[in-house]
Protein backbone atom coordinates (compact mmCIF):
# COMPACT_ATOMS: atom_id res chain seq x y z
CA UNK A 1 33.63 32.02 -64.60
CA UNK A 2 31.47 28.60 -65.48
CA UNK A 3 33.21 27.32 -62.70
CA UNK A 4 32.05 29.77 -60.16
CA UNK A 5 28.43 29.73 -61.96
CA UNK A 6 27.93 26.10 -61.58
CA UNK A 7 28.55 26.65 -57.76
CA UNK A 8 26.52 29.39 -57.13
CA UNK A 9 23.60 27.20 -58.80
CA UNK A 10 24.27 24.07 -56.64
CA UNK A 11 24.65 26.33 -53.82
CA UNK A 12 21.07 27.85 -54.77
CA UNK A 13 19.49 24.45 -55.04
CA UNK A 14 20.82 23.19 -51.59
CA UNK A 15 19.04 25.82 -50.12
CA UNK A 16 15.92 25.38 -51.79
CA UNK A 17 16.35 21.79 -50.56
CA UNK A 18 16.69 22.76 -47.51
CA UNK A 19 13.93 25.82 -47.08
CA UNK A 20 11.28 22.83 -48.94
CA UNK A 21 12.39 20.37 -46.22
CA UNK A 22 11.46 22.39 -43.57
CA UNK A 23 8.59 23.78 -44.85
CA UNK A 24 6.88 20.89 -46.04
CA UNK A 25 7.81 19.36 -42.44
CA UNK A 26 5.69 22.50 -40.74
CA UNK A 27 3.14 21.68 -43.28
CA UNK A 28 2.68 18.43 -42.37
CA UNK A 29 2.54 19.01 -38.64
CA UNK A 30 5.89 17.33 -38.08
CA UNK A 31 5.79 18.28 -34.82
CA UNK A 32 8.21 17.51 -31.71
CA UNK A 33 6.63 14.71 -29.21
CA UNK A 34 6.25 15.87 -25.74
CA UNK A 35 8.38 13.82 -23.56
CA UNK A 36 7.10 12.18 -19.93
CA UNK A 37 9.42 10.44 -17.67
CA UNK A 38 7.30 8.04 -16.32
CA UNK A 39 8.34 6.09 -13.20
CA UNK A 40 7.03 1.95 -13.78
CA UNK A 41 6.36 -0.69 -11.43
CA UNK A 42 6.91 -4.16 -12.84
CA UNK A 43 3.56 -5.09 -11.00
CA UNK A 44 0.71 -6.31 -14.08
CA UNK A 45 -1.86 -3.26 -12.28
CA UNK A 46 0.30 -0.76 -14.51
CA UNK A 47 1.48 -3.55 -17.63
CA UNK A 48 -1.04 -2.08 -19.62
CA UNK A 49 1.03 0.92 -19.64
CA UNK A 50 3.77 -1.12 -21.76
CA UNK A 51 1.47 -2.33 -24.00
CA UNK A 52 0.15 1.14 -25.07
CA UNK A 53 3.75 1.87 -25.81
CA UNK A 54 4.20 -1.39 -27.72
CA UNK A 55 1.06 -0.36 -29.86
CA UNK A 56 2.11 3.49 -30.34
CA UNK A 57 -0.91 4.80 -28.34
CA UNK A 58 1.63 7.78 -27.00
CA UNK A 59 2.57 8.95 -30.29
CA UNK A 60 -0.88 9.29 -31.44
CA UNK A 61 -1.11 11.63 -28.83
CA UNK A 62 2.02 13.49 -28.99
CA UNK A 63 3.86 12.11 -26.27
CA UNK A 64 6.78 10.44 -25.68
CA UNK A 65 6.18 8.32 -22.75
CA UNK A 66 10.21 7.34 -21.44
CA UNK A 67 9.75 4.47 -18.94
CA UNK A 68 12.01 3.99 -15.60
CA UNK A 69 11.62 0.70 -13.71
CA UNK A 70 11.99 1.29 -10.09
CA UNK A 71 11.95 -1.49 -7.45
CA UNK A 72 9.13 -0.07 -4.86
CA UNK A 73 7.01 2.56 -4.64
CA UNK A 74 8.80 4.05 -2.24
CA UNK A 75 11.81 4.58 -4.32
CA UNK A 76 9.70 5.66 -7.19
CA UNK A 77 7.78 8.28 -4.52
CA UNK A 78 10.88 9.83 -4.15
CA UNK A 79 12.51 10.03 -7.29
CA UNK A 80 9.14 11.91 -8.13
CA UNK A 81 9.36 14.47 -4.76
CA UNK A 82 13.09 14.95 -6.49
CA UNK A 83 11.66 16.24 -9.62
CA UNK A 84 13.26 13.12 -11.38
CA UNK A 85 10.39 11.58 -12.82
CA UNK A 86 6.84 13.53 -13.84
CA UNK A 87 4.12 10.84 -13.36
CA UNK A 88 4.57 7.38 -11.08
CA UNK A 89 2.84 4.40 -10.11
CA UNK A 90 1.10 4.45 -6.58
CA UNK A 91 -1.02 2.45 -4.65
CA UNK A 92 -3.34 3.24 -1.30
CA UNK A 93 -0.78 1.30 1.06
CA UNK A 94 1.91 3.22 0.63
CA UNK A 95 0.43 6.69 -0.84
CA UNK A 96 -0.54 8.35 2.21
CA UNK A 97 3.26 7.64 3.24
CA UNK A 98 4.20 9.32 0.61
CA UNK A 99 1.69 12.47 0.61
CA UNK A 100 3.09 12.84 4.52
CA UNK A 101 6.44 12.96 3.41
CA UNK A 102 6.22 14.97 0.03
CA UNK A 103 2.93 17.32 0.26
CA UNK A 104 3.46 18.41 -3.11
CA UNK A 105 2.45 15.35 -4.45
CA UNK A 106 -0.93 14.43 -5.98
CA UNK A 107 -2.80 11.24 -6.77
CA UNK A 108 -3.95 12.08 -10.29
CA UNK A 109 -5.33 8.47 -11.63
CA UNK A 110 -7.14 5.02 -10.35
CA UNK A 111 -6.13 2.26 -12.89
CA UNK A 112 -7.88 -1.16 -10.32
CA UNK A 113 -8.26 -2.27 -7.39
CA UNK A 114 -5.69 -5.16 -6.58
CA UNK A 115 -7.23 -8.40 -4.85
CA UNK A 116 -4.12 -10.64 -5.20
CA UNK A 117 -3.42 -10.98 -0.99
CA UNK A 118 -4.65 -14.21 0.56
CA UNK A 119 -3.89 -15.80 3.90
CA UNK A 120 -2.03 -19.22 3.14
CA UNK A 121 -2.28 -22.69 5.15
CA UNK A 122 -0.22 -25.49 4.36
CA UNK A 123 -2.39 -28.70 3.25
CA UNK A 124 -1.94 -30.79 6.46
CA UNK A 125 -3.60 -27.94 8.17
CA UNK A 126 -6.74 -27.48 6.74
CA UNK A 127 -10.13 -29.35 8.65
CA UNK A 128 -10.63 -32.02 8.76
CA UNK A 129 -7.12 -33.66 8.44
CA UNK A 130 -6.18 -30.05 10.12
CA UNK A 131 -7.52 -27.80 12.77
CA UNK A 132 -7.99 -24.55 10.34
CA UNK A 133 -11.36 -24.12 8.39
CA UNK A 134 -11.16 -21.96 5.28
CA UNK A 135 -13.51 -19.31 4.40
CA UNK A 136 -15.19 -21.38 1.75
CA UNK A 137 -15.70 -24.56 3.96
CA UNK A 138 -17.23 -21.75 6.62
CA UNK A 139 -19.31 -20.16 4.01
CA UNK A 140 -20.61 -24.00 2.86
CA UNK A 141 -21.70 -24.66 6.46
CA UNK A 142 -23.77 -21.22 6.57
CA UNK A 143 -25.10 -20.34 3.32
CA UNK A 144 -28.33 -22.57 4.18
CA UNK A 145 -28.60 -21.38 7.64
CA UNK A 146 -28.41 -17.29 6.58
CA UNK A 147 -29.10 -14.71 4.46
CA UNK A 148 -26.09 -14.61 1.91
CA UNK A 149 -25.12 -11.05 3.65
CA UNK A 150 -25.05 -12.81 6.45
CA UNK A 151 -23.59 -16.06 6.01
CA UNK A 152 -20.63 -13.78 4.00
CA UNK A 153 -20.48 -11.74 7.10
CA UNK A 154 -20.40 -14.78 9.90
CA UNK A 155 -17.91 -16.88 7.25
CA UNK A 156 -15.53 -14.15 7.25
CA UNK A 157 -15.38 -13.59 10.70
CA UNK A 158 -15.21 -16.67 12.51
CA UNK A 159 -12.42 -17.43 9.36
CA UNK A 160 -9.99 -14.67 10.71
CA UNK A 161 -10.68 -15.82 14.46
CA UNK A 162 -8.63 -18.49 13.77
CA UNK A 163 -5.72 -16.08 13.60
CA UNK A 164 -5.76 -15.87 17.25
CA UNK A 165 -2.55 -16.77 19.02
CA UNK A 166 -1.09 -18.19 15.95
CA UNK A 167 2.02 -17.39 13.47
CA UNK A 168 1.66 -15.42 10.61
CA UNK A 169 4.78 -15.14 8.24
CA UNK A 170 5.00 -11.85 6.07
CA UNK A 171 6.84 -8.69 5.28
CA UNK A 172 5.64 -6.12 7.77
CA UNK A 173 6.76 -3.56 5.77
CA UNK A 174 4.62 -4.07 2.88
CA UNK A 175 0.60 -3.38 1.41
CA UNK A 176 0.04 -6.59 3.50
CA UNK A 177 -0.43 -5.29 6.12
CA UNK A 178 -3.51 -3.76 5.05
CA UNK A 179 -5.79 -6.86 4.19
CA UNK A 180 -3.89 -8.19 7.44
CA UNK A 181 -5.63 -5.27 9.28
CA UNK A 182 -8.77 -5.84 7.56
CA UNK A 183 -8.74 -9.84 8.68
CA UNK A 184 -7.88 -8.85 12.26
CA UNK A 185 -11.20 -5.77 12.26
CA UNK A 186 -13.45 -8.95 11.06
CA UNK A 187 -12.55 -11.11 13.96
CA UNK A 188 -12.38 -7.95 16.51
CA UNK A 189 -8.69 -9.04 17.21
CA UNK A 190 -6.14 -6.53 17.94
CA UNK A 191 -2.65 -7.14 15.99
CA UNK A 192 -0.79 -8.18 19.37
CA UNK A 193 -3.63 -11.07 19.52
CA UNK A 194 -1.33 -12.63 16.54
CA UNK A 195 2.66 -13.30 16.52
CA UNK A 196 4.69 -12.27 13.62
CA UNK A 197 7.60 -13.60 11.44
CA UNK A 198 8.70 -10.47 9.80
CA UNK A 199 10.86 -11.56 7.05
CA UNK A 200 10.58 -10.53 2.87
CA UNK A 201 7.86 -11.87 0.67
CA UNK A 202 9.89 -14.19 -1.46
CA UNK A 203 11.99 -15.91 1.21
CA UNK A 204 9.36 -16.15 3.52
CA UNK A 205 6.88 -18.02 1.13
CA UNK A 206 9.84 -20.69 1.35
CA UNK A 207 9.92 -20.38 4.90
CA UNK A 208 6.29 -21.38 5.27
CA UNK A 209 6.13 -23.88 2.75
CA UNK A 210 9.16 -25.80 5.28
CA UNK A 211 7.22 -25.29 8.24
CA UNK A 212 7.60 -21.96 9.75
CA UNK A 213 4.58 -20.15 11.33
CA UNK A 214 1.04 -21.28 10.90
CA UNK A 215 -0.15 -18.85 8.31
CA UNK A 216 1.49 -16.87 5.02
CA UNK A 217 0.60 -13.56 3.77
CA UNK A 218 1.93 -12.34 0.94
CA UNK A 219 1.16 -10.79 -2.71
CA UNK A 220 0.14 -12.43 -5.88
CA UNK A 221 3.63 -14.41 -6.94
CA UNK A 222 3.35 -16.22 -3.34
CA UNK A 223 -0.28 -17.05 -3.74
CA UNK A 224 0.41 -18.50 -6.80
CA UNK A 225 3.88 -20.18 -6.06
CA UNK A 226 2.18 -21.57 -2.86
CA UNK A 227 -0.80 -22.63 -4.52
CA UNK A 228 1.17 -24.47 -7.05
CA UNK A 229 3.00 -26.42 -4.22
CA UNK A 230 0.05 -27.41 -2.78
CA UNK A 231 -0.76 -24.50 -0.11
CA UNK A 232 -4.36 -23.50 0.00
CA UNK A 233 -6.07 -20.14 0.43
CA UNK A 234 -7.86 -19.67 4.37
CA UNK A 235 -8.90 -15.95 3.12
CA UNK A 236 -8.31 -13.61 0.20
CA UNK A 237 -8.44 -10.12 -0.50
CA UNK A 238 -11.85 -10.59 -2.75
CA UNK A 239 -13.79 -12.41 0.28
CA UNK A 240 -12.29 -9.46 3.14
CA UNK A 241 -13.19 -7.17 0.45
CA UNK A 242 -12.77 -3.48 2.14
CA UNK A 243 -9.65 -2.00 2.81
CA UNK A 244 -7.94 -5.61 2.16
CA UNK A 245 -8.54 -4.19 -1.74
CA UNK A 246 -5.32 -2.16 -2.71
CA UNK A 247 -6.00 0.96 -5.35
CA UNK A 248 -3.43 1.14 -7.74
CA UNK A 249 -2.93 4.69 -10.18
CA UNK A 250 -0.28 7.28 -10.80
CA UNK A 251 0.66 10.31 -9.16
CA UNK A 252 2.91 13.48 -9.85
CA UNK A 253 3.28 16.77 -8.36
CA UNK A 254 1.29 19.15 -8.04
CA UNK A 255 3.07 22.13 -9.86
CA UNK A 256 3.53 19.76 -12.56
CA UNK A 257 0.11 18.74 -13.23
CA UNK A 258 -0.52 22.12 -13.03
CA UNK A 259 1.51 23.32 -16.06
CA UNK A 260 0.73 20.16 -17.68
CA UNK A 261 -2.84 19.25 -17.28
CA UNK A 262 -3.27 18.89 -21.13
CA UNK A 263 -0.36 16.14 -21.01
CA UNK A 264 -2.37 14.68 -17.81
CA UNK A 265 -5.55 13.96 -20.20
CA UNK A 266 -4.01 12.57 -23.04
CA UNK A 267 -2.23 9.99 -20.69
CA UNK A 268 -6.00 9.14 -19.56
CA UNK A 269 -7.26 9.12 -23.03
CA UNK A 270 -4.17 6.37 -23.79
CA UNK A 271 -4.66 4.50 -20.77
CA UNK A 272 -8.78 3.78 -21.30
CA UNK A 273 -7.87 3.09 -25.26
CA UNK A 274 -5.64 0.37 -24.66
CA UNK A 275 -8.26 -0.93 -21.53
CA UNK A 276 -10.82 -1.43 -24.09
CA UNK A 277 -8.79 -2.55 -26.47
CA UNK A 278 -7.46 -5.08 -24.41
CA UNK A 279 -10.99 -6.21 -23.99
CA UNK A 280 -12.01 -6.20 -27.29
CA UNK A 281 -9.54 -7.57 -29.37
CA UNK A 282 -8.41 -11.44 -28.19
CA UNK A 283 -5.11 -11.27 -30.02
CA UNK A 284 -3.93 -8.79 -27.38
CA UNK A 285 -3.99 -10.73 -24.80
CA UNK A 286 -0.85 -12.35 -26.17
CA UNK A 287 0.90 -9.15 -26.90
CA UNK A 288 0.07 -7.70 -22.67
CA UNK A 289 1.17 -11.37 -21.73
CA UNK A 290 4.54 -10.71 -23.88
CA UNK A 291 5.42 -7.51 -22.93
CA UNK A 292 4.34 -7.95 -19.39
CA UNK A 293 6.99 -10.51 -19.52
CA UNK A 294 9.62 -8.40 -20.27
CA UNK A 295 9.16 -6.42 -17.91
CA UNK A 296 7.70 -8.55 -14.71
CA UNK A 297 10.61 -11.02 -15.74
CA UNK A 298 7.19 -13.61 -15.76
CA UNK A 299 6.06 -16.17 -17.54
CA UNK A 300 2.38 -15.02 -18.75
CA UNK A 301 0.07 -16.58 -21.14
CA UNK A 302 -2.81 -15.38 -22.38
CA UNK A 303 -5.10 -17.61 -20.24
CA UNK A 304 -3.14 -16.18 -17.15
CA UNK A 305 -4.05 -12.80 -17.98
CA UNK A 306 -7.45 -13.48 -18.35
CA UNK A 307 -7.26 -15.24 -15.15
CA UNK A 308 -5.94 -11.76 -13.71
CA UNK A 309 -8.08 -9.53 -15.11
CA UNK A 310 -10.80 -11.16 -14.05
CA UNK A 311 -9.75 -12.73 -10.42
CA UNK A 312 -6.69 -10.20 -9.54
CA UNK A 313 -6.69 -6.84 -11.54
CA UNK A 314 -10.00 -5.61 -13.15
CA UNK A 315 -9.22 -2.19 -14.70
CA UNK A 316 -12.19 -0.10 -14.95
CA UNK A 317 -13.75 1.21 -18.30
CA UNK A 318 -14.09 4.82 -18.91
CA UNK A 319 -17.62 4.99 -18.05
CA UNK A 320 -17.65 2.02 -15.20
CA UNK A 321 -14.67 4.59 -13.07
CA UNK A 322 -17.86 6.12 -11.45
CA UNK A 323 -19.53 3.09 -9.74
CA UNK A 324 -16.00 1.58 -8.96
CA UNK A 325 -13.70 4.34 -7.27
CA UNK A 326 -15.66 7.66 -7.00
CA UNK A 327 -19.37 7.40 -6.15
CA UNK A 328 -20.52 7.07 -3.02
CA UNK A 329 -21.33 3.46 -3.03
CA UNK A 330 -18.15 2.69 -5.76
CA UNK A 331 -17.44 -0.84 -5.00
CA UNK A 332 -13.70 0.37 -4.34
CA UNK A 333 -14.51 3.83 -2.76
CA UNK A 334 -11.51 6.17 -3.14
CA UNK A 335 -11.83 8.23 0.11
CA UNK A 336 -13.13 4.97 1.95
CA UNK A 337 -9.87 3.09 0.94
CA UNK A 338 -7.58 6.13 1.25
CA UNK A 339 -8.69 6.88 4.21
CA UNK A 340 -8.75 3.48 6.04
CA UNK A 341 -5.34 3.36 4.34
CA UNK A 342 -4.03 6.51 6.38
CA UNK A 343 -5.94 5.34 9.79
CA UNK A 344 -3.58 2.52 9.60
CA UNK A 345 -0.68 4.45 9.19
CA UNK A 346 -1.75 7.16 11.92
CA UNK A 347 -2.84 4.78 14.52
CA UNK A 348 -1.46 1.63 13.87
CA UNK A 349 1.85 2.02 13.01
CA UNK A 350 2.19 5.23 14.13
CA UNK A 351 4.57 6.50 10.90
CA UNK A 352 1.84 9.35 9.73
CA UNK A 353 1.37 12.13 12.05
CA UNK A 354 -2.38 13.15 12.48
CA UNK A 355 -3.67 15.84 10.34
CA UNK A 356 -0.41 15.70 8.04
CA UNK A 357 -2.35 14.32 4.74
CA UNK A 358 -5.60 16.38 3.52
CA UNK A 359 -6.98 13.74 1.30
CA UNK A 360 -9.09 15.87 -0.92
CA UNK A 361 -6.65 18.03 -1.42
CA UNK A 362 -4.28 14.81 -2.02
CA UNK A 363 -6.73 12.73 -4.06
CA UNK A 364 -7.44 14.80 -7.87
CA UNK A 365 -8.41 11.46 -9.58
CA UNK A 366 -11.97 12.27 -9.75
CA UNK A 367 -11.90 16.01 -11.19
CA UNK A 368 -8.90 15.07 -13.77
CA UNK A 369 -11.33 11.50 -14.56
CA UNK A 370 -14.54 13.88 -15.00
CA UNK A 371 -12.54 16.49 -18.08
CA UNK A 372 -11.63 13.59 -20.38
């Protein structure tokens, strides 16, 4: 009888364990994170991303942000249209592909505007020991004899007219080919004016570097490779400026965003904390450079990501997104881009079938910017 009266009390005081546990848990909001498979890039436009993880910016928000790395952003695109992943990186180069393919999907954010394209000459090539005058030896000559508008204009121009008849090395398939457009409108050439060795970034930095073709084109890693060999810049993205500029942000689909809108915010609220915190507090520029690392497969220091945020990468402040992606005279005009972006596509390459992509209907970066 004792026996069975000892039981019955521990049984009693297991469930009071249990019935406290829970309730105290409710009371103390112990509440279940909302998960978001997020497809990443290993590109430094979306690194901050990693860092806000490192730092616990999605749990403060309820999330639980699960990153994918994907290889392209084509791949990424359509793991997304599959219902695979719920928000993805996405830039204007290859976004309007993607929207003509998959029109259920929606640019929702603008995290920068990428400026790491230049146009590479070898050393031996460049005037006077050479035959090829860079934009800044151009500019030099002109700044004295024009207005600064102008002598940008004329420097620019008569930079890419060089282009003419010669060999440009790059991966056709790629963003390049949009600062490559935007060199070839400056110099009124058409792209059969230049010859082509289609071939992938990486090995065709190499290429160059051993003598193939008379120019380079490629991302970031090759200006930087090249420039460490010895290879100078004949024209970046900054000095094209226009459509040369690549927007980078995240997109998802559209019945998504529309069930989760609330999930939408909070990821904007996290990314423009850790942008300002990144800013603000020097000591985590060392964290983005190690994290960055780990996931670029790079070898960052701090110093190169200031060099990156201010040369390559700016990301935008809350209240600067205005005057650089959405008003009309942003410096990085959304529609402007977007739409030079899907000309190219249309009429150039012919991939995009007119009429197929309703950019205000694709673009929601604006509306979603304007409700945090």
């Amino acid at each position: 009888m004792r026996s069975f009266s000892k039981r019955m009390v521990l049984v009693g005081l297991i469930l009071i364990m249990i019935l406290t546990c829970n309730f105290t848990g409710n009371i103390y909001g112990a509440k279940k994170l909302e998960k978001v498979r997020f497809g990443l890039l290993p590109y430094q436009d979306w690194m901050p991303w990693t860092l806000a993880q490192e730092l616990g910016y999605f749990k403060n928000e309820g999330l639980d942000v699960e990153f994918t790395k994907f290889p392209d952003d084509i791949t990424v695109g359509e793991a997304l249209a599959a219902k695979e992943m719920d928000i993805i990186c996405t830039n204007s180069a290859s976004g309007v592909l993607l929207a003509a393919r998959f029109p259920e999907l929606r640019t929702i954010s603008l995290a920068c505007g990428f400026l790491g394209y230049a146009i590479m000459i070898r050393p031996d090539d460049v005037y006077p020991k050479g035959k090829f005058k860079t934009y800044d030896q151009f500019y030099q000559e002109y700044r004295g004899k024009y207005s600064e508008a102008e002598a940008v204009k004329k420097a620019v121009a008569d930079t890419c007219a060089q282009l003419k008849g010669n060999t440009i090395v790059m991966d056709r398939g790629t963003g390049s080919n949009l600062p490559l457009q935007e060199a070839l409108n400056a110099a009124n050439l058409k792209s059969t004016d230049v010859k082509y060795i289609d071939i992938p970034d990486v090995e065709g930095a190499l290429a160059f570097w051993q003598g193939t073709g008379d120019f380079e084109l490629g991302g970031y890693p090759q200006v930087i490779s090249l420039s460490k060999l010895g290879a100078v810049k004949l024209i970046s993205a900054r000095e094209l400026g226009g459509t040369a500029v690549i927007l980078s942000g995240e997109m998802a689909r559209a019945d998504w965003v529309k069930k989760n809108m609330q999930t939408v915010l909070k990821m904007r609220k996290v990314w423009y904390r850790v942008i300002a915190d990144l800013y603000t507090k020097k000591p985590l520029l060392d964290k983005f450079a190690e994290v960055a690392n780990k996931w670029q497969g790079t070898t960052l220091t701090a110093d190169d990501v200031q060099q990156i945020i201010h040369e390559i990468t700016y990301w935008p402040l809350k209240n600067e997104a205005k005057n650089y992606f959405f008003a009309s005279d942003a410096k990085w005009n959304v529609m402007n881009i977007y739409q030079s972006s899907l000309d190219f596509w249309v009429n150039v390459k012919k991939q995009v079938k007119p009429g197929s992509v309703n950019l205000k209907e694709f673009i929601m970066a604006e509306p979603i910017n304007n409700r945090i």
